[in-house]
C-alpha atoms as a PDB file:
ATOM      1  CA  UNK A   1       0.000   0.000   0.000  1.00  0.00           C
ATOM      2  CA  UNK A   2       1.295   3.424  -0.972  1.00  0.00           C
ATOM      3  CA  UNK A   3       2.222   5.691   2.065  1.00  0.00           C
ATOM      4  CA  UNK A   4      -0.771   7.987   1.927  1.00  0.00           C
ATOM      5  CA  UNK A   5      -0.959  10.046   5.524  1.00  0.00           C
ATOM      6  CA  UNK A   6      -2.701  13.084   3.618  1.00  0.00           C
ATOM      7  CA  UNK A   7      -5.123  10.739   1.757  1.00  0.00           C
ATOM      8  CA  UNK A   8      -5.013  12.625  -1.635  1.00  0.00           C
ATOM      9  CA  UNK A   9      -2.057  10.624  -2.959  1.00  0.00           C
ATOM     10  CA  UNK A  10      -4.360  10.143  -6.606  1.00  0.00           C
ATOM     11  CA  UNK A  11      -4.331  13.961  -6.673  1.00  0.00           C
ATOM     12  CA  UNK A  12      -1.268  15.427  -5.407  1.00  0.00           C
ATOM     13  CA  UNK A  13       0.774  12.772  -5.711  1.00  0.00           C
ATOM     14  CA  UNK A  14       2.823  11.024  -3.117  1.00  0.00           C
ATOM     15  CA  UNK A  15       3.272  13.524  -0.141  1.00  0.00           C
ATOM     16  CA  UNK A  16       1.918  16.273  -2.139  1.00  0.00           C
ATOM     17  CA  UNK A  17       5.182  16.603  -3.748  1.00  0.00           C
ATOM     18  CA  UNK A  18       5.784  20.065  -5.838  1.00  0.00           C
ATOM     19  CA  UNK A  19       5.235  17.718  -9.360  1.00  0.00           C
ATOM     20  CA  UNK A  20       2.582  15.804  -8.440  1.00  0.00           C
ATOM     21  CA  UNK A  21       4.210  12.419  -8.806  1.00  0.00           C
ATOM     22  CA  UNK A  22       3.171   9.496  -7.954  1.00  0.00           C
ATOM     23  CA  UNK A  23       6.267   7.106  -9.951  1.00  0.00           C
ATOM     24  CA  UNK A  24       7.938   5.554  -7.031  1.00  0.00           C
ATOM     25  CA  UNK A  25      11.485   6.006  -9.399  1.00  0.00           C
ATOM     26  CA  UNK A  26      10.260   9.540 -10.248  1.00  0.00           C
ATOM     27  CA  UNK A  27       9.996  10.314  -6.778  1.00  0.00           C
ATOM     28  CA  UNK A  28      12.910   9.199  -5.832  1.00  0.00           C
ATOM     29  CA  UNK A  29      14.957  10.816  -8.067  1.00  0.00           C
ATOM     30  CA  UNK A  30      13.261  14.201  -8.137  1.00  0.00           C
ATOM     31  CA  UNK A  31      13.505  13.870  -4.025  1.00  0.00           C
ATOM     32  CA  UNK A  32      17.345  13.128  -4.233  1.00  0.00           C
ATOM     33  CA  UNK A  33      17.814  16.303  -6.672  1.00  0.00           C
ATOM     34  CA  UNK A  34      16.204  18.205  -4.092  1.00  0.00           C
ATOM     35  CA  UNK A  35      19.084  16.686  -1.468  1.00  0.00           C
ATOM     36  CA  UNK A  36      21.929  16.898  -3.391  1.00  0.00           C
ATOM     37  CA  UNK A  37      21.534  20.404  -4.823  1.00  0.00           C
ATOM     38  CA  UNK A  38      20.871  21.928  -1.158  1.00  0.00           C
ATOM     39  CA  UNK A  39      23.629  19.531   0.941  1.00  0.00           C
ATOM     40  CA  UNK A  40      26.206  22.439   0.690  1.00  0.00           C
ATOM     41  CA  UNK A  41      23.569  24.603   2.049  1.00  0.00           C
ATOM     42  CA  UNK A  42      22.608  22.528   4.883  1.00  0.00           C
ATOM     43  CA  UNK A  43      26.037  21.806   5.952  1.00  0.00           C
ATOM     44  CA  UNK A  44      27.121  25.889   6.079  1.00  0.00           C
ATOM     45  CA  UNK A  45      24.179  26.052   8.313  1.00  0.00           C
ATOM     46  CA  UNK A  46      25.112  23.490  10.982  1.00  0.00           C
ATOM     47  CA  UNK A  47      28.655  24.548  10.670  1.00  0.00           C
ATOM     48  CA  UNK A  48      27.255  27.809  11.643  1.00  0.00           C
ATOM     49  CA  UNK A  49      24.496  26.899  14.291  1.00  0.00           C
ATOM     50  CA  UNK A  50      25.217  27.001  18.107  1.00  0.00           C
ATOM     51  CA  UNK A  51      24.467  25.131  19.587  1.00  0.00           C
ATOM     52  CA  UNK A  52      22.550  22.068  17.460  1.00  0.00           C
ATOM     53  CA  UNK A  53      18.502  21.779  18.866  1.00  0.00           C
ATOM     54  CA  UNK A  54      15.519  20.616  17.605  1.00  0.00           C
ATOM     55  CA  UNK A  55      14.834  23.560  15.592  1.00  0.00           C
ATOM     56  CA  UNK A  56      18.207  23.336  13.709  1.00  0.00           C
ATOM     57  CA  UNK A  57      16.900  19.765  12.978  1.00  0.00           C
ATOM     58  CA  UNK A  58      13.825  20.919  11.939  1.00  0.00           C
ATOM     59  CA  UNK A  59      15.911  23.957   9.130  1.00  0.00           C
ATOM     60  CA  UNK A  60      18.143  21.152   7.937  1.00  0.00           C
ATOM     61  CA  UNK A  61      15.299  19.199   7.042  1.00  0.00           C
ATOM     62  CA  UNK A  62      13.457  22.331   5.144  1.00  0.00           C
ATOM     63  CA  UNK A  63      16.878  23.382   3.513  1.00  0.00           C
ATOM     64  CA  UNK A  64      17.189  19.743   1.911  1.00  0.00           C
ATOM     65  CA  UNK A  65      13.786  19.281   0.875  1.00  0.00           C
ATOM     66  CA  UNK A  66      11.494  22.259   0.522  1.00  0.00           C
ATOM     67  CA  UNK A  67      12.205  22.400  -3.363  1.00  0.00           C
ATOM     68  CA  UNK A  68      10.381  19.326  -3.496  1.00  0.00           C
ATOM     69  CA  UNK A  69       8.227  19.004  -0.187  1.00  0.00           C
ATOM     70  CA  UNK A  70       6.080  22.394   1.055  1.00  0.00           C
ATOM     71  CA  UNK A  71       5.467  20.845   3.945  1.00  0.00           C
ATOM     72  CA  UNK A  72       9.776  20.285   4.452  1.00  0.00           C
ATOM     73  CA  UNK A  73      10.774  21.328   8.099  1.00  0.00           C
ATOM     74  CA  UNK A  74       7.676  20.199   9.747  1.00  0.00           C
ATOM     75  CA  UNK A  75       7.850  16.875  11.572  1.00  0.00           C
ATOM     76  CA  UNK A  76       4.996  13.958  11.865  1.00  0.00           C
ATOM     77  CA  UNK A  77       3.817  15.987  15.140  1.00  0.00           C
ATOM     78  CA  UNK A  78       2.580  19.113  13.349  1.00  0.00           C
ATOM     79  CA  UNK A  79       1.685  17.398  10.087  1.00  0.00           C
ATOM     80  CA  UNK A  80       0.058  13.941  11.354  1.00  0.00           C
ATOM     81  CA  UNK A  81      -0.580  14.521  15.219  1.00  0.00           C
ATOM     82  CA  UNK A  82      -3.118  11.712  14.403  1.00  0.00           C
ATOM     83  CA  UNK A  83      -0.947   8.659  13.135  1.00  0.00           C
ATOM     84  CA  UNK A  84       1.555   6.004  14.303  1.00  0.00           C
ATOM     85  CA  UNK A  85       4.270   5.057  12.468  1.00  0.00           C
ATOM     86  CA  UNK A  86       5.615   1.579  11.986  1.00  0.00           C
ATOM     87  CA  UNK A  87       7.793  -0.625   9.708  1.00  0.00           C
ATOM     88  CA  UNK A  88       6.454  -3.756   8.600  1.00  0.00           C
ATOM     89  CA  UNK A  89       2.877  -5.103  10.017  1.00  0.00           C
ATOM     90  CA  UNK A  90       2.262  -4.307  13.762  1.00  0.00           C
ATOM     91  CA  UNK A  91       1.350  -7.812  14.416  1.00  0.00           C
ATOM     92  CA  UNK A  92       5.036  -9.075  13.816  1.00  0.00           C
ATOM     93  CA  UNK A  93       7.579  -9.221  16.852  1.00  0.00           C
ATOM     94  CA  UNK A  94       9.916  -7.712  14.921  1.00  0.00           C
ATOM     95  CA  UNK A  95       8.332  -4.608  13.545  1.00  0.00           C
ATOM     96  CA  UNK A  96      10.081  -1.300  14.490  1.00  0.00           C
ATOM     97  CA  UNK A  97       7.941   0.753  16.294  1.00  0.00           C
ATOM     98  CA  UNK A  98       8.686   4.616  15.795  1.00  0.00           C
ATOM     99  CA  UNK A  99       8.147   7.236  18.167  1.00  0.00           C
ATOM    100  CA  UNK A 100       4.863   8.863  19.479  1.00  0.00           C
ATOM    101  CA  UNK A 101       4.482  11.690  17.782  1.00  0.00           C
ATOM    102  CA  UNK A 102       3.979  13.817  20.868  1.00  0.00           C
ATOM    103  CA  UNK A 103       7.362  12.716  21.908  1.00  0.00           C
ATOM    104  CA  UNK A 104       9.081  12.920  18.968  1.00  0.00           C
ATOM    105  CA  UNK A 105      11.166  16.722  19.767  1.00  0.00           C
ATOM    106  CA  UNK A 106      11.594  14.462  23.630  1.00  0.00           C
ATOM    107  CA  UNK A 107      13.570  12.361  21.622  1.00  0.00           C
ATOM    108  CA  UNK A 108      15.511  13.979  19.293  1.00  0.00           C
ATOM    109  CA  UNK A 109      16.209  16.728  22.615  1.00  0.00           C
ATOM    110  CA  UNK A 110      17.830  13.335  24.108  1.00  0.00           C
ATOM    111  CA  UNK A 111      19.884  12.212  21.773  1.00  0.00           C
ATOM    112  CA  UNK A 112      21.463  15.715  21.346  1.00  0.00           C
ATOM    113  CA  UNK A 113      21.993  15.499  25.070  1.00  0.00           C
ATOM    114  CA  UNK A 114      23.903  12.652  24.870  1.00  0.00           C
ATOM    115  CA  UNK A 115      26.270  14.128  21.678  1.00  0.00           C
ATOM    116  CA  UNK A 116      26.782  16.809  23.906  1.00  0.00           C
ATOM    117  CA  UNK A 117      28.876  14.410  26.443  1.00  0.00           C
ATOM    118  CA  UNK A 118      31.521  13.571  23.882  1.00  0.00           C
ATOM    119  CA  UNK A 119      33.249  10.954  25.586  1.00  0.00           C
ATOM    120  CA  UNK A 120      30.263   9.135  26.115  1.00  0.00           C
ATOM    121  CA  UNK A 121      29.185  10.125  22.279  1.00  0.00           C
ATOM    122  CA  UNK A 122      32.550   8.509  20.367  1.00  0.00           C
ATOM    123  CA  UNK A 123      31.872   5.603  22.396  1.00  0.00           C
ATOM    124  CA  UNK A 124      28.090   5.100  22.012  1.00  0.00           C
ATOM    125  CA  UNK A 125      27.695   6.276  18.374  1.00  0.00           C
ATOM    126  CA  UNK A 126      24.930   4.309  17.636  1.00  0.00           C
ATOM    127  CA  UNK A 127      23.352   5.252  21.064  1.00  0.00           C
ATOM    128  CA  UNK A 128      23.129   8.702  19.876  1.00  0.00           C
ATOM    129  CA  UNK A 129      22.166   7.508  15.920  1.00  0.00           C
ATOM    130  CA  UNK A 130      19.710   5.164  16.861  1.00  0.00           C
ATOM    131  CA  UNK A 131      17.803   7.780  19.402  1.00  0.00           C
ATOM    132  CA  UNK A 132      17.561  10.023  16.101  1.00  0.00           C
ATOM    133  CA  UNK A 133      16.488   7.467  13.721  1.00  0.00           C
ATOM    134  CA  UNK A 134      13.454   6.394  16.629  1.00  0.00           C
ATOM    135  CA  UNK A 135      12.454   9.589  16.766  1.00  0.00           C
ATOM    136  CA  UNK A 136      11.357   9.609  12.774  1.00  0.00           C
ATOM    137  CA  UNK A 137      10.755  13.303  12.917  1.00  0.00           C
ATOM    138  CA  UNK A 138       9.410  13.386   9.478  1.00  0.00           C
ATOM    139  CA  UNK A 139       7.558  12.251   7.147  1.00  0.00           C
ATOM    140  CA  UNK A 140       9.918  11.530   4.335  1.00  0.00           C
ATOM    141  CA  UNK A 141      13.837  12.213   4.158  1.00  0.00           C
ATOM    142  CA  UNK A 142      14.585  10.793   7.770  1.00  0.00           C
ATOM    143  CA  UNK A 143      17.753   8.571   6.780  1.00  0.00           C
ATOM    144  CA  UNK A 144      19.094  11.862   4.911  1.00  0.00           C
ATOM    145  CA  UNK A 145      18.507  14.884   8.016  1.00  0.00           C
ATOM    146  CA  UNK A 146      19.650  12.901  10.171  1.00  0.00           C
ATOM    147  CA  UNK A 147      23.051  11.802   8.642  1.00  0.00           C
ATOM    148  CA  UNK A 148      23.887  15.292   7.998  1.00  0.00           C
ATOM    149  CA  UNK A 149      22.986  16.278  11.697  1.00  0.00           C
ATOM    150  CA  UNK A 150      24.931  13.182  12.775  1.00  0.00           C
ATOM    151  CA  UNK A 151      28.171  14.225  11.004  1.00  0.00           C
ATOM    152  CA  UNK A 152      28.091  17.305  11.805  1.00  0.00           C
ATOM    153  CA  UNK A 153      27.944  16.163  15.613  1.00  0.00           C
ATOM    154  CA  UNK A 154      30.417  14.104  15.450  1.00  0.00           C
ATOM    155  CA  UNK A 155      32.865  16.582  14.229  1.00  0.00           C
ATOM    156  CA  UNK A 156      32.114  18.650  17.263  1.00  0.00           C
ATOM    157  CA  UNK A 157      33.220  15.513  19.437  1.00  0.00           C
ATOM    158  CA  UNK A 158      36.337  15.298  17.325  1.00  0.00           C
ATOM    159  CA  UNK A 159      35.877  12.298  15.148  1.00  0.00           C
ATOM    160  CA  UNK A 160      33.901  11.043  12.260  1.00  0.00           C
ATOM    161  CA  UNK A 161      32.877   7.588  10.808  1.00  0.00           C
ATOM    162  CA  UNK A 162      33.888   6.061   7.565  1.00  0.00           C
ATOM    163  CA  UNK A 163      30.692   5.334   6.101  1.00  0.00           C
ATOM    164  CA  UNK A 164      32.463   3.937   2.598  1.00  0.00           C
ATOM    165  CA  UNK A 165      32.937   0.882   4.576  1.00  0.00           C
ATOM    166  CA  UNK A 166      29.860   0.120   6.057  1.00  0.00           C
ATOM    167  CA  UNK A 167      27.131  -2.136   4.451  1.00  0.00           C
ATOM    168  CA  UNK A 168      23.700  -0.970   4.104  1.00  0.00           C
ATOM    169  CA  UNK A 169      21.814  -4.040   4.837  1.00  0.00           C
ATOM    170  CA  UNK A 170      23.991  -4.904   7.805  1.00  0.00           C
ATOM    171  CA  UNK A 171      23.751  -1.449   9.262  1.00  0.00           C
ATOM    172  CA  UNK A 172      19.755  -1.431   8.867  1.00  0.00           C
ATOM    173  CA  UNK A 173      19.503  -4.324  10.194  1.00  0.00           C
ATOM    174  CA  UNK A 174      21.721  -3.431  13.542  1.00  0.00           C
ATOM    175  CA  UNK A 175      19.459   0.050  13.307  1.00  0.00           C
ATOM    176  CA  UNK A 176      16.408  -1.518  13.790  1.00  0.00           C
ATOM    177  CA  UNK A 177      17.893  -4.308  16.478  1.00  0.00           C
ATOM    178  CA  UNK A 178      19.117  -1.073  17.978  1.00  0.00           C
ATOM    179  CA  UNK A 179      15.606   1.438  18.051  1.00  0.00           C
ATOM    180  CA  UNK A 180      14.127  -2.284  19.115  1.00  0.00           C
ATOM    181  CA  UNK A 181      16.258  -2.933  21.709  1.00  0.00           C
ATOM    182  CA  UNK A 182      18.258   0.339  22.869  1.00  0.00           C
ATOM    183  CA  UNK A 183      19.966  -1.410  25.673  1.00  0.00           C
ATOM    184  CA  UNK A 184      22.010  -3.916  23.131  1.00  0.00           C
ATOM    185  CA  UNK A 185      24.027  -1.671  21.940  1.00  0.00           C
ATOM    186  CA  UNK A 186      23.583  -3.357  18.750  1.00  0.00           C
ATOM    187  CA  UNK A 187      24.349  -0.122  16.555  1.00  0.00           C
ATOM    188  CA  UNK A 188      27.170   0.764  18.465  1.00  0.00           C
ATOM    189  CA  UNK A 189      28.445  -2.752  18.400  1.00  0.00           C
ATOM    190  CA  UNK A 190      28.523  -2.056  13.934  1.00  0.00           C
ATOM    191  CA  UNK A 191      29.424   1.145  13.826  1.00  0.00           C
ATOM    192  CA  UNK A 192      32.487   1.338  16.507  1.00  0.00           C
ATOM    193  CA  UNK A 193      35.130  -0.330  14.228  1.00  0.00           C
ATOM    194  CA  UNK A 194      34.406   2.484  11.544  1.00  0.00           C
ATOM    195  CA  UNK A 195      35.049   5.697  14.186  1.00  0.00           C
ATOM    196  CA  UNK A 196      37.870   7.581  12.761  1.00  0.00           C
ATOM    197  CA  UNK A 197      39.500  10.504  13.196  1.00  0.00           C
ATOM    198  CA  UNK A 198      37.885  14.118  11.748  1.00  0.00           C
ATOM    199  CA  UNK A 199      37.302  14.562   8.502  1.00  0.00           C
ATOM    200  CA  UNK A 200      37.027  18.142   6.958  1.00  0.00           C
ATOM    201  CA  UNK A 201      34.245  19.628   6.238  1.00  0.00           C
ATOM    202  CA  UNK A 202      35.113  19.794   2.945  1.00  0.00           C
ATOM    203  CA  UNK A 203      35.499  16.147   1.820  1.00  0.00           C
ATOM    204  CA  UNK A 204      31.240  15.644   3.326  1.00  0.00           C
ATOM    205  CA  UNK A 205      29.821  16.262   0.154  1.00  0.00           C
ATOM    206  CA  UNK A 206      31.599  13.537  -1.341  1.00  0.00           C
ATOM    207  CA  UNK A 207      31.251  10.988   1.232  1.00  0.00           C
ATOM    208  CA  UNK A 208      27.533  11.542   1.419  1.00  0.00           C
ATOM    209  CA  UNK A 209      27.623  11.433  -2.187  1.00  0.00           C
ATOM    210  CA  UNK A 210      29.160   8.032  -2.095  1.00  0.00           C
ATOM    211  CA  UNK A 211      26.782   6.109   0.440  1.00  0.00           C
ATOM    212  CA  UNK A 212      24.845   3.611  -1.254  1.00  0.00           C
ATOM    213  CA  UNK A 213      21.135   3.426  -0.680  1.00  0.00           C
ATOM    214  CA  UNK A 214      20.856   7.106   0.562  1.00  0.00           C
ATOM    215  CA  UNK A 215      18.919   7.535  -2.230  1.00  0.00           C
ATOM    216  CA  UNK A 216      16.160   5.116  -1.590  1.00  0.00           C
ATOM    217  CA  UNK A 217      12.548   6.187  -0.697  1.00  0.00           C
ATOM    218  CA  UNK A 218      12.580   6.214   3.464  1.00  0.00           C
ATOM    219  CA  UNK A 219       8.920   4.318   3.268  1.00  0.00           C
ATOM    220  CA  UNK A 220       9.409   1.325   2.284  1.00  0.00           C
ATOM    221  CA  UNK A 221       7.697  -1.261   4.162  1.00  0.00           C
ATOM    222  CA  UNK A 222       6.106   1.657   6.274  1.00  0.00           C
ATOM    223  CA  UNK A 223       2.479   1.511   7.931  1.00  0.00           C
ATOM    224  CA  UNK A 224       0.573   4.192   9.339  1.00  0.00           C
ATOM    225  CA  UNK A 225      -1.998   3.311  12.137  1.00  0.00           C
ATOM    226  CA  UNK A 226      -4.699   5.659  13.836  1.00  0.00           C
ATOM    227  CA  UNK A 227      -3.469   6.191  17.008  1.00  0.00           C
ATOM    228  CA  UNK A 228      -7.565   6.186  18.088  1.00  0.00           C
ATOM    229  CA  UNK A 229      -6.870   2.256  18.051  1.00  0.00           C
ATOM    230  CA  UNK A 230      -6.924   0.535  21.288  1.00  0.00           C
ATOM    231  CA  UNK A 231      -4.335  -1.836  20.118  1.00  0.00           C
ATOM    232  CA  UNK A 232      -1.880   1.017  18.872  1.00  0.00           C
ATOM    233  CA  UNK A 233      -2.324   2.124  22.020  1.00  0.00           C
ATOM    234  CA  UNK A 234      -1.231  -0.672  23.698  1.00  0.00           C
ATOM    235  CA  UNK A 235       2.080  -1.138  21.516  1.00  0.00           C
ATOM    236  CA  UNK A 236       3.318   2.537  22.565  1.00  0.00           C
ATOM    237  CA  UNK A 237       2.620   1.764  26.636  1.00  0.00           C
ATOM    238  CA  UNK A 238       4.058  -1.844  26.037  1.00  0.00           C
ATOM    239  CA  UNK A 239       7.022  -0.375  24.846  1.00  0.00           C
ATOM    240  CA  UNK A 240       7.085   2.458  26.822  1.00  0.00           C
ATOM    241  CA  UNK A 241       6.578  -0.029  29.732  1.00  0.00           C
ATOM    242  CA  UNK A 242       9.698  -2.076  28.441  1.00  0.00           C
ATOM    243  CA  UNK A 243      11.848   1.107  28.597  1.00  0.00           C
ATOM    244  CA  UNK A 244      10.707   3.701  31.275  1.00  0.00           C
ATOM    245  CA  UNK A 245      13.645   5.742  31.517  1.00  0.00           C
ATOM    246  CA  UNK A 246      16.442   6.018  28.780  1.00  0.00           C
ATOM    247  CA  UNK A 247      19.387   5.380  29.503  1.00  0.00           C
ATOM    248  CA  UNK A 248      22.530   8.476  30.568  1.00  0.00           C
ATOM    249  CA  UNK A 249      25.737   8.823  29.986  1.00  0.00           C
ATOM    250  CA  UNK A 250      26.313   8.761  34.019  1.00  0.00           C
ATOM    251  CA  UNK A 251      24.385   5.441  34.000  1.00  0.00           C
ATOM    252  CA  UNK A 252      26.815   3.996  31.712  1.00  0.00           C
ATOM    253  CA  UNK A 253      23.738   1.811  29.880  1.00  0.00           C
END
């Protein structure tokens, strides 16, 4: 089933994108233009933004995608207070359940808290990547915002990741273990052999250029629920149940 939150996808297209397409190839590649031809932008603007908050999260997103997306800088809160987001079918164990979206700026607020320690940071990478990826913030361009905002936190905490050697299906798969289970330390468990030293500012366009996959549509094998369901319901205080506090750096989890 097509991602459809607005429910006019036969009219405006998917995510009432600025051409009206609904081509899941078209879309991809008119959404990618839209990335690649405002990275420089976006990266100027963290380089330049102190300190990194929600709102900076929310003006990389816009800066990326607002040639393509009117509704780019707005996360699932403002757009789709209404919906819960999951990926795959709710019924299997293994889905990965997104954050509420009344909770989504709690999250992303947390996992800039814990960049800010940068000890803790360079040594739980994918604590701090796999807060931002739960949180979702948007509705499309996720994977993207939050790489750049990633990067450009690690090079405050002095070191950077070599992404030309990771392995997109591996590192999905440890992304979802992780937003599953944030106690495993699954992500950090992938991404720890690839922490380097800085990188210049400079050579990011490149590297981001040269990730594979970054170009793929973020919604595949997304559902959207009403989060008026009883059993929706029950999956946000089951999980919420299974993970009452989050973890701190001082806690050492």
């Amino acid at each position: 089933m097509t991602f459809d939150p607005f429910g006019d996808f036969e009219t405006a297209g998917y995510l009432q994108n600025s051409l009206q397409l609904k081509d899941p190839t078209e879309v991809k590649e008119s959404e990618h233009l839209s990335f690649e031809s405002s990275i420089e932008d976006a990266l100027v603007y963290l380089a330049e933004k102190q300190p990194i908050d929600y709102k900076a999260v929310l003006k990389v997103h816009e800066i990326l995608f607002s040639g393509f997306y009117h509704w780019a800088g707005k996360d699932r809160n403002e757009l789709v207070p209404h919906l819960a987001v999951f990926k795959g079918s709710r019924d299997d164990p293994r889905t990965t359940v997104f954050e509420h979206p009344n909770s989504i700026k709690m999250s992303v607020d947390y996992a800039l808290k814990l960049a800010a320690d940068k000890a803790y940071f360079r040594d739980r990478p994918g604590r701090v990547m796999g807060q931002l990826a739960f949180a979702h913030p948007f509705l499309d361009g996720n994977r993207r915002t939050i790489l750049i905002v990633f990067m450009e936190l690690c090079y405050r905490a002095k070191f950077a990741l070599d992404w030309s050697k990771t392995n997109k299906d591996d590192y999905l798969r440890a992304l979802s273990d992780e937003i599953r289970e944030p106690r495993g330390a699954y992500l950090d468990n992938y991404l720890k052999p690839f922490v380097v030293e800085i990188s210049s500012r400079n050579e990011w366009p490149a590297t981001i250029g040269g990730i594979k996959g970054l170009d793929g549509l973020d919604k595949e094998g997304i559902t959207y629920e009403s989060l008026d369901d009883p059993e929706v319901q029950q999956i946000y205080n089951t999980y919420r149940g299974q993970y009452p506090d989050p973890p701190t750096p001082e806690s050492g989890d």
